[in-house]
Protein backbone atom coordinates (compact mmCIF):
# COMPACT_ATOMS: atom_id res chain seq x y z
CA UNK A 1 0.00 0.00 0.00
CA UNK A 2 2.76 2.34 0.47
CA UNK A 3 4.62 1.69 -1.63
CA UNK A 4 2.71 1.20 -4.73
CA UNK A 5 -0.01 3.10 -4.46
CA UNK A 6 2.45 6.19 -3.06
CA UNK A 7 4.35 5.98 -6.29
CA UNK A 8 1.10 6.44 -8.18
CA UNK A 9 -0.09 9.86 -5.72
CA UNK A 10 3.53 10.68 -6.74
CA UNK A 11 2.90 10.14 -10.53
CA UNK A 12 -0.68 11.95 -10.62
CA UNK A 13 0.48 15.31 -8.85
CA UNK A 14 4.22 15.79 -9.49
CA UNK A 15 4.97 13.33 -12.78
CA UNK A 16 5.22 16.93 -14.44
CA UNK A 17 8.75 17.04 -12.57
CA UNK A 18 9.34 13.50 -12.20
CA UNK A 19 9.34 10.17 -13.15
CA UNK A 20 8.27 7.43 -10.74
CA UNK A 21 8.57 3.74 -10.60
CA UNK A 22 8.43 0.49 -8.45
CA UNK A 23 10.67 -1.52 -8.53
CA UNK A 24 11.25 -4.32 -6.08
CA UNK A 25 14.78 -6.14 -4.96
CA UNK A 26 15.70 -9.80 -5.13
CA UNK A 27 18.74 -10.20 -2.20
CA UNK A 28 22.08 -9.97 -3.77
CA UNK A 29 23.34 -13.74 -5.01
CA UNK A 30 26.76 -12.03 -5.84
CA UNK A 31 29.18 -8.84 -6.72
CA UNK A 32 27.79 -8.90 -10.34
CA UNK A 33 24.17 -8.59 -9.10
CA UNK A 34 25.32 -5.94 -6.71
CA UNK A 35 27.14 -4.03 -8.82
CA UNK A 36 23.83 -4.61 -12.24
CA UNK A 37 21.26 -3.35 -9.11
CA UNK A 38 23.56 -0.35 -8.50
CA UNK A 39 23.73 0.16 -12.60
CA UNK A 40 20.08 0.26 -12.84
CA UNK A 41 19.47 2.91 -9.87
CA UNK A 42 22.19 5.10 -11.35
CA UNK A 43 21.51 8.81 -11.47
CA UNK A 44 18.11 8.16 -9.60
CA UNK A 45 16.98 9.63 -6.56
CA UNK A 46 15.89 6.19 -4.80
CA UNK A 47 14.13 5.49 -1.74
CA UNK A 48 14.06 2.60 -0.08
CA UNK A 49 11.39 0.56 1.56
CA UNK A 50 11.75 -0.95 5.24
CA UNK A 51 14.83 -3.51 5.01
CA UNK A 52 15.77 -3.17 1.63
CA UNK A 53 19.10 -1.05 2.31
CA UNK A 54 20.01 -4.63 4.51
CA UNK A 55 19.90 -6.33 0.93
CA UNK A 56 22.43 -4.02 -0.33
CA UNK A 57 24.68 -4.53 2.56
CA UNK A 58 27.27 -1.72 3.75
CA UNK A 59 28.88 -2.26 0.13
CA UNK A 60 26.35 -1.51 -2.05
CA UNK A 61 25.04 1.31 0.26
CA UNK A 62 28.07 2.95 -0.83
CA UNK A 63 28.15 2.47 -4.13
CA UNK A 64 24.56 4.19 -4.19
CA UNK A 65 25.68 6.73 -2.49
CA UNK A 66 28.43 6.94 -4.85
CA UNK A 67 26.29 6.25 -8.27
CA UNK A 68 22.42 8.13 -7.75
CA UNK A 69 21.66 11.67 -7.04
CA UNK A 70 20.38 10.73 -3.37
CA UNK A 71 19.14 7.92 -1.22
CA UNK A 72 16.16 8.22 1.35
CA UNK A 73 15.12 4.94 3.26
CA UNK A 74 11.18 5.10 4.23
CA UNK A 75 10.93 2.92 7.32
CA UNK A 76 7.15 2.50 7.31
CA UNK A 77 5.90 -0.17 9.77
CA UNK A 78 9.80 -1.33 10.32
CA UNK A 79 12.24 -1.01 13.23
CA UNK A 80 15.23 1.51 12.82
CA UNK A 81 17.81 -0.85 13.49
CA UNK A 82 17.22 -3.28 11.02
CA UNK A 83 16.28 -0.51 7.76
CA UNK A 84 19.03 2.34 9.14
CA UNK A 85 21.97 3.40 7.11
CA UNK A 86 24.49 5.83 7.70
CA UNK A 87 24.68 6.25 3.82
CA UNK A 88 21.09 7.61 3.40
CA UNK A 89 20.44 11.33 3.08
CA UNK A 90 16.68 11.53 4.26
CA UNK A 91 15.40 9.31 6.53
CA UNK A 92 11.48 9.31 6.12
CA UNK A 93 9.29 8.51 8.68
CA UNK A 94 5.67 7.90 7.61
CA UNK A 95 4.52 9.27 11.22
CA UNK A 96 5.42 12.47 13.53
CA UNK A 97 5.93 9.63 16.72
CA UNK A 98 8.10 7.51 13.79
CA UNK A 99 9.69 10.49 13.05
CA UNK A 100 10.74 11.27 16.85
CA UNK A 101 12.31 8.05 17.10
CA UNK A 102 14.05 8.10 13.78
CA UNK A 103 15.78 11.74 15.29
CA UNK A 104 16.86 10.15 18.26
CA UNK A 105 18.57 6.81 16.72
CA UNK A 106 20.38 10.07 13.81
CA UNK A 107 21.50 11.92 17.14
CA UNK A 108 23.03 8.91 18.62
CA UNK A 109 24.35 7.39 15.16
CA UNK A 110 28.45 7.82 15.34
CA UNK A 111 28.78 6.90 11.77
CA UNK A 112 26.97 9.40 9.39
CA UNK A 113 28.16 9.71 5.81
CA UNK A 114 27.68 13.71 4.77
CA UNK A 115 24.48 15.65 6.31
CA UNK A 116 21.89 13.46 7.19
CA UNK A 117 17.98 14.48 8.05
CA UNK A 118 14.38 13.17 8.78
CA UNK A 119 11.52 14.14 6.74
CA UNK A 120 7.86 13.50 7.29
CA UNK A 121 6.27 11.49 4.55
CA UNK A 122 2.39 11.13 6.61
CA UNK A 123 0.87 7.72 5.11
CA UNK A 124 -1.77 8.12 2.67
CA UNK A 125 -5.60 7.04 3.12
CA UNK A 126 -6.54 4.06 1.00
CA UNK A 127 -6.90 6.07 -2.24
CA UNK A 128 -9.76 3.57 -3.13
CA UNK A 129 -11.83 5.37 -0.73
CA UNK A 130 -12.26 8.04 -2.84
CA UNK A 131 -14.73 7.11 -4.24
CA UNK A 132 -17.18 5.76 -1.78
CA UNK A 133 -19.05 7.90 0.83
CA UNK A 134 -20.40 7.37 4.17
CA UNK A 135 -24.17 6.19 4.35
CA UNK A 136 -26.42 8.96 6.96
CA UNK A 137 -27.05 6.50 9.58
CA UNK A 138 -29.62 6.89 12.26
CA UNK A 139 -27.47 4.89 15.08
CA UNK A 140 -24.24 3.90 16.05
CA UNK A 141 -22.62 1.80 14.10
CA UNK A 142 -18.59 0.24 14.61
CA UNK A 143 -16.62 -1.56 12.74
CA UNK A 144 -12.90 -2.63 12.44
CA UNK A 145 -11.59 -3.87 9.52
CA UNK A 146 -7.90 -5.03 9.52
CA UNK A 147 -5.69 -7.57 10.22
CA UNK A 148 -7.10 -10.19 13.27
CA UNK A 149 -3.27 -9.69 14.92
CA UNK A 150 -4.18 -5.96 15.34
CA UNK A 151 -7.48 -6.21 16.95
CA UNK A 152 -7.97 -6.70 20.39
CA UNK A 153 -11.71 -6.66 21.45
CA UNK A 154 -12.95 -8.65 24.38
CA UNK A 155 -15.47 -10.65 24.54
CA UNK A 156 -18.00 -8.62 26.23
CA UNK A 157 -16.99 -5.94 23.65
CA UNK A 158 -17.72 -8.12 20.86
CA UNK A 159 -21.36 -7.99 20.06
CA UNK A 160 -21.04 -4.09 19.59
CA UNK A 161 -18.13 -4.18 16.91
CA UNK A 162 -19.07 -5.31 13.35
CA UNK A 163 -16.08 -7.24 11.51
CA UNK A 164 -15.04 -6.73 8.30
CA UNK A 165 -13.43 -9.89 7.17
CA UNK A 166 -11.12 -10.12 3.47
CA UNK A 167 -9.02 -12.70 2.15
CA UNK A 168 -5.60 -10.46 2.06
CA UNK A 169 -4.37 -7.01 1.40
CA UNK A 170 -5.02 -7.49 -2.18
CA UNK A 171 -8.60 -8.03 -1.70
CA UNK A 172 -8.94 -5.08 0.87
CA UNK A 173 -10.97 -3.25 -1.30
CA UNK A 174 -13.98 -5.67 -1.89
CA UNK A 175 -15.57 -4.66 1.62
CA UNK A 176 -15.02 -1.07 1.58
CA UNK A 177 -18.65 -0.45 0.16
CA UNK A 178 -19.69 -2.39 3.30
CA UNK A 179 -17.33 -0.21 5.37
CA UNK A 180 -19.55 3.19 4.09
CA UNK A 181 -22.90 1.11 6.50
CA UNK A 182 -20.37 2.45 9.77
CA UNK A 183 -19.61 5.55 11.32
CA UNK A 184 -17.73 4.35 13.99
CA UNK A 185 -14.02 2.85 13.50
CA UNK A 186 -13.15 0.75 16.35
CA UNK A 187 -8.70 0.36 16.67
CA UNK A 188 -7.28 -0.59 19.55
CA UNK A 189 -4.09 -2.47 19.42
CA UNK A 190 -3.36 -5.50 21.73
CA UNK A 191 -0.87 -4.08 24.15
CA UNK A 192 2.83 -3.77 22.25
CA UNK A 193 6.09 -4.58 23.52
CA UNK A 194 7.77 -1.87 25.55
CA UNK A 195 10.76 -2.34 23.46
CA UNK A 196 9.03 -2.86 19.85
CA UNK A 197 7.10 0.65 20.56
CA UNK A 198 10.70 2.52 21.35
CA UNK A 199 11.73 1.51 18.11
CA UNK A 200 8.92 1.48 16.18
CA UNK A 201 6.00 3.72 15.18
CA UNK A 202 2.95 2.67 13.12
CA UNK A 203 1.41 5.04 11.20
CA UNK A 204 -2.30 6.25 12.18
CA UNK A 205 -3.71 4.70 9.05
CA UNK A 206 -7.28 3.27 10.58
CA UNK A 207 -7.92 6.96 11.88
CA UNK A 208 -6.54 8.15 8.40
CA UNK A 209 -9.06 5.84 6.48
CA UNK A 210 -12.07 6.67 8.93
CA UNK A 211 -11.12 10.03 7.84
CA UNK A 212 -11.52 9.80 4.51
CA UNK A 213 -14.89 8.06 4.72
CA UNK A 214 -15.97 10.81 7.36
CA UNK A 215 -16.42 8.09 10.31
CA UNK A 216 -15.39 8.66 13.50
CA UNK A 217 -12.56 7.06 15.14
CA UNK A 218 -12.04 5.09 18.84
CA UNK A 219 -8.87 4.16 20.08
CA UNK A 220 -6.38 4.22 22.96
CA UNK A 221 -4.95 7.36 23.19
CA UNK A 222 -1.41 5.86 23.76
CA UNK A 223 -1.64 5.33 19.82
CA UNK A 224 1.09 6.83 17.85
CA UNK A 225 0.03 9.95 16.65
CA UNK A 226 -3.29 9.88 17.62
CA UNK A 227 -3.31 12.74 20.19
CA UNK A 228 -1.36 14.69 17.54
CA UNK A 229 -4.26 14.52 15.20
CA UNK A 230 -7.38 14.10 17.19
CA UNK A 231 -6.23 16.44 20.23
CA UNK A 232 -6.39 15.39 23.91
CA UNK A 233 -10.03 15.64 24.44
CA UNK A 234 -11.17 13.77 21.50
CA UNK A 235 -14.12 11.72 22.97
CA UNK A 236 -13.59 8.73 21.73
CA UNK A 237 -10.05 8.14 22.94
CA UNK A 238 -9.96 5.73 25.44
CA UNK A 239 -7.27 5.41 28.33
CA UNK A 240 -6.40 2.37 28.26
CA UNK A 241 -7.41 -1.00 26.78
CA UNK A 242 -8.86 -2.37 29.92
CA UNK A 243 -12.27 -4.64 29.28
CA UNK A 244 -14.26 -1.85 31.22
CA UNK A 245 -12.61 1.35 29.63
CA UNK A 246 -13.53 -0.36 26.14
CA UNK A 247 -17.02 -0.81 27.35
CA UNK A 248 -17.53 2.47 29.02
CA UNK A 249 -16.27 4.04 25.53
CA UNK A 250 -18.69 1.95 23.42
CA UNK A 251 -21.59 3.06 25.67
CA UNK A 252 -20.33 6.79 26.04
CA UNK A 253 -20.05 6.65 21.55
CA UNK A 254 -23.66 5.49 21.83
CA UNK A 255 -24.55 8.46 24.31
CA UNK A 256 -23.07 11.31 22.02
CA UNK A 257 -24.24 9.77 18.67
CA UNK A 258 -26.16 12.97 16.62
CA UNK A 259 -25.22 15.21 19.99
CA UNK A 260 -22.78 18.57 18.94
CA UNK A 261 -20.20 16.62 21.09
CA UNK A 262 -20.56 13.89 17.97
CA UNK A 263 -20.55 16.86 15.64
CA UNK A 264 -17.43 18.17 17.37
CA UNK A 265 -16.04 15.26 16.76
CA UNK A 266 -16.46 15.00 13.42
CA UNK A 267 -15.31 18.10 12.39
CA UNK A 268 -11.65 16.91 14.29
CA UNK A 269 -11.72 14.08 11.72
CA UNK A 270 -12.54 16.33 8.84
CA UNK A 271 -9.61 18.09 9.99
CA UNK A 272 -7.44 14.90 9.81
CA UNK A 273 -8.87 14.29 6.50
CA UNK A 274 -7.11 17.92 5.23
CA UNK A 275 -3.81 16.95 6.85
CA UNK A 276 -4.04 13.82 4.97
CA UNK A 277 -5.07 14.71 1.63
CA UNK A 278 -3.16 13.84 -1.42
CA UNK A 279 -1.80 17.58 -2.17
CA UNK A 280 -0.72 17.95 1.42
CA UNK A 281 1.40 14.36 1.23
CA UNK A 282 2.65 15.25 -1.77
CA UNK A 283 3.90 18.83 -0.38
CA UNK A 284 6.10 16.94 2.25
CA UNK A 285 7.16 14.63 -0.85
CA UNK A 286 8.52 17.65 -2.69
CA UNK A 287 10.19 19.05 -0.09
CA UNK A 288 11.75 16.01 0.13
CA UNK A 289 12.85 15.27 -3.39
CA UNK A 290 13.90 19.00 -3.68
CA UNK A 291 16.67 18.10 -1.52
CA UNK A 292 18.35 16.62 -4.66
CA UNK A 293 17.92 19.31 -7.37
């Protein structure tokens, strides 16, 4: 998704500058496939996805460096340590939390090659959204849709949140016409390592996508980025992901529904619907790329 689909946002509002392609990398069998995948990149400005840099290994690193106009390294949904090297020039974080992390590991690097900096690339809404549309409801309704792994509902929970089941990412898009029937997006997390959430950041994508669809959004306000976008007092964040404060959340959602607090409410999420808009990812994308002209 961010990949692909970024390259095409890229294509559709700044392919008058640029030219933009995928293009994805087999690990290195030996010098002469090093040295072809170095060939093809040459004179580009590249960035690389999550672990790729690890395929190139500290020797091909440098001969990017050495060969294209600029290397960035986007480290969506990956830890630092195993996407970081000292031979990129932009180190993109797809979230302002990702970001913060991604400043701290460049402050404490002792091996930087030339001036070194992190950009904020925010992650993109599901551009398929566009062209669906919230139903007017006359009730609550919640729903998440996602990944089983990154749900955690309990039991007693479970009767008020709808599921949106699909057979992978690929398919993702068949029950987004079934995802306009809710105006409630349920996200909480199960509770993440300690260590995994000091080194990693995911992007607030579910709040990004109930955005675009203009649903509301509940989840714990520990979520990266969350407070950022919604503000402290959104009403829907919840304090923690205890089986009562889930509960009391669902039941307060139900309270406000068609209420100016609900209102309120939606007008944050319109507002993180702006800040996530194609035009205003695609400013932070210039800036970036402008880095090499």
């Amino acid at each position: 998704m961010r990949c692909d689909q970024l390259s095409q946002i890229c294509a559709r509002h700044l392919g008058n500058a640029y030219d933009f392609s995928v293009q994805s990398q087999s690990p290195m069998r030996d010098g002469d496939m090093l040295r072809q995948s170095v060939q093809d990149l040459q004179g580009a400005i590249v960035i690389l996805l999550k672990g790729v840099a690890k395929l190139f290994g500290s020797e091909g690193m440098e001969m990017l460096h050495e060969k294209t106009r600029g290397i960035c390294i986007d480290y969506v949904d990956a830890t630092v340590a195993e996407s970081f090297s000292p031979f990129a020039a932009v180190h993109i974080g797809a979230s302002h939390a990702g970001c913060a992390i991604l400043e701290d590991h460049l402050g404490k690097s002792s091996r930087v090659v030339g001036q070194s900096e992190v950009a904020l690339l925010t992650h993109h809404a599901d551009p398929r959204l566009d062209r669906y549309e919230m139903q007017k409801l006359h009730s609550l309704r919640t729903v998440y849709m996602g990944h089983p792994q990154n749900l955690f509902l309990p039991e007693a929970a479970a009767r008020h949140v709808s599921l949106l089941n699909y057979f992978d990412d690929s398919s993702i898009g068949d029950v987004f016409s079934a995802l306009c029937c809710f105006n409630m997006h349920y996200c909480v997390r199960p509770r993440q390592q300690s260590a995994l959430a000091r080194n990693m950041a995911k992007p607030f994508t579910k709040g990004f996508n109930a955005a675009a669809l203009g649903a509301n959004v509940m989840t714990t306000r520990d979520t990266a980025d969350a407070e950022y976008y919604l503000g402290p007092d959104y009403p829907f964040l919840l304090d923690d992901a205890e089986e009562s404060t889930i509960l009391a959340g669902l039941e307060k959602a139900r309270e406000l529904y068609d209420t100016p607090a609900w209102q309120e409410a939606s007008e944050r999420m319109a507002h993180v619907r702006e800040l996530t808009s194609e035009a205003h990812i695609m400013g932070e994308m210039k800036a970036i790329l402008s880095r090499f002209a």
